[in-house]
Protein backbone atom coordinates (compact mmCIF):
# COMPACT_ATOMS: atom_id res chain seq x y z
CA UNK A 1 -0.63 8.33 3.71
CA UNK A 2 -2.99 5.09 3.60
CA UNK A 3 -3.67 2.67 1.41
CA UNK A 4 -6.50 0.44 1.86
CA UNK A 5 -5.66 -2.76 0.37
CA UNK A 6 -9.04 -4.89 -1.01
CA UNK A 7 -9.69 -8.24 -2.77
CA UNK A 8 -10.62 -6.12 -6.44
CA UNK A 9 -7.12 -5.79 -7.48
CA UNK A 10 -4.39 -8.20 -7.77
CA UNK A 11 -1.00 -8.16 -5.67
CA UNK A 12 1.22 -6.43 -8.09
CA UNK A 13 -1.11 -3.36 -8.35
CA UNK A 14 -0.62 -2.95 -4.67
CA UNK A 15 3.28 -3.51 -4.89
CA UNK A 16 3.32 -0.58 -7.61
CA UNK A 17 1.13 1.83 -5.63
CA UNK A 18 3.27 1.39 -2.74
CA UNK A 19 6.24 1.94 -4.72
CA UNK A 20 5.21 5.01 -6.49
CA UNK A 21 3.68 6.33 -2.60
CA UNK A 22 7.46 5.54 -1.11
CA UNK A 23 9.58 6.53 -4.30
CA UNK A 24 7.40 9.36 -5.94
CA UNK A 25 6.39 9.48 -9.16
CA UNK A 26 7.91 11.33 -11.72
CA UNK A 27 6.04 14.29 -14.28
CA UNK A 28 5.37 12.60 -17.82
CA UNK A 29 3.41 14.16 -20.96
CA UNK A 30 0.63 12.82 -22.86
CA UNK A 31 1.80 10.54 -25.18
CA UNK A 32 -0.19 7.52 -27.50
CA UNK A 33 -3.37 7.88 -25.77
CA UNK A 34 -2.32 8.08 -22.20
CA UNK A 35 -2.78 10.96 -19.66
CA UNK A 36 -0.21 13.35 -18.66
CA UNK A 37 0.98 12.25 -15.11
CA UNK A 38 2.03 15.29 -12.67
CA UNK A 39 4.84 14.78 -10.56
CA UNK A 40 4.42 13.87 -6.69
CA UNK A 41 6.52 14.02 -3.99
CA UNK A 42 7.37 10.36 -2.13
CA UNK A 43 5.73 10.09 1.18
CA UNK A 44 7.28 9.46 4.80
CA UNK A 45 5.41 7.35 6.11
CA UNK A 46 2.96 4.84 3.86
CA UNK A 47 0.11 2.84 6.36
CA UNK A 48 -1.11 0.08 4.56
CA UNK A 49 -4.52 -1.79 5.90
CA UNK A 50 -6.00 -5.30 4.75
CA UNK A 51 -9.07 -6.91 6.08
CA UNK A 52 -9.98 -10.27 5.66
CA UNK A 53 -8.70 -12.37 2.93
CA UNK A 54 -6.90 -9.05 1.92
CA UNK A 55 -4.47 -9.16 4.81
CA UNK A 56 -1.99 -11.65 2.94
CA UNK A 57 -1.92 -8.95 -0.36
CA UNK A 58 -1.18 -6.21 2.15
CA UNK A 59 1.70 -8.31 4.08
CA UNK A 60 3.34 -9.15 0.88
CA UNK A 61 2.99 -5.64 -0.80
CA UNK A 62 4.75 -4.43 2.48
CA UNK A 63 7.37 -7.29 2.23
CA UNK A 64 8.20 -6.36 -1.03
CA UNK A 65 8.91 -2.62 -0.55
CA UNK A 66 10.80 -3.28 2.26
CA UNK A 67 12.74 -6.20 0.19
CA UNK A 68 12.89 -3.59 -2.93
CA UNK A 69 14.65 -1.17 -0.35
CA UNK A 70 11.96 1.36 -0.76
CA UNK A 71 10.89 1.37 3.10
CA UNK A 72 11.22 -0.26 6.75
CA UNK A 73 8.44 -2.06 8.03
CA UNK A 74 8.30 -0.10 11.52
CA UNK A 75 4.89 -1.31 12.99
CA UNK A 76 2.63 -4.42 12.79
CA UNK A 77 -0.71 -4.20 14.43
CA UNK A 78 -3.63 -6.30 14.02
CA UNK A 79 -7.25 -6.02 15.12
CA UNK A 80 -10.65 -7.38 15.17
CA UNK A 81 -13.62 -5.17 14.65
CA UNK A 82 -17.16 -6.40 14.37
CA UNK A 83 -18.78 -6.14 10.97
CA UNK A 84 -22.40 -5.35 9.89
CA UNK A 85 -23.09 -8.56 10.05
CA UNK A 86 -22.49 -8.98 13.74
CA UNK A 87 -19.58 -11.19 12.96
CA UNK A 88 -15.92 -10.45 13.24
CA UNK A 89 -12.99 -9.70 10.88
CA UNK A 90 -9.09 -10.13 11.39
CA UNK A 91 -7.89 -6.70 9.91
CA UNK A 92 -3.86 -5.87 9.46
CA UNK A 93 -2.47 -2.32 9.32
CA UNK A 94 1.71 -2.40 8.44
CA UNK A 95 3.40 0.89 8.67
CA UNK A 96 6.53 1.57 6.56
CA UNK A 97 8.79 4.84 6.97
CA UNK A 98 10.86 5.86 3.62
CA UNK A 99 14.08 5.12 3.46
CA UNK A 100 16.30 8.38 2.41
């Protein structure tokens, strides 16, 4: 699974999805307004990308499911592909595996 990490949302939505990707999420009914929420199964392996000013909101959502005990951090790689703009961007992908 990926998640592509972006500037829209703030950090803590990103440490809750990657919670919910490496510890599953749990079948609840509709109740007071909210959808029902079907049950899905964790994931193995979570790949989570940042580019640009993103990369520091996808290091610490990483950080923190690996401090949480959720995951391992098992690969760092970083790149730097051009952009439309004919400029480069630093871009981070973090790979976690699930710990059982």
């Amino acid at each position: 699974m990926e998640m592509k990490v972006s500037m829209k949302k703030g950090v803590g939505f990103y440490i809750r999805a990657a919670a919910s990707f490496l510890k599953g999420v749990e079948a609840r009914e509709a109740a007071e307004g909210k959808e029902a929420v079907e049950a899905k199964a964790p994931v193995e392996e979570l790949k989570i990308s940042g580019l640009g000013e993103a990369i520091n909101t996808a290091v610490t959502a990483a950080t923190r499911a690996e401090a949480d005990g959720l995951g391992t951090i098992t690969k760092v790689e970083t790149a730097y592909p051009d952009m439309s703009n004919g400029r480069g961007c630093a871009q981070i992908f973090i790979t976690l595996k699930r710990k059982a």
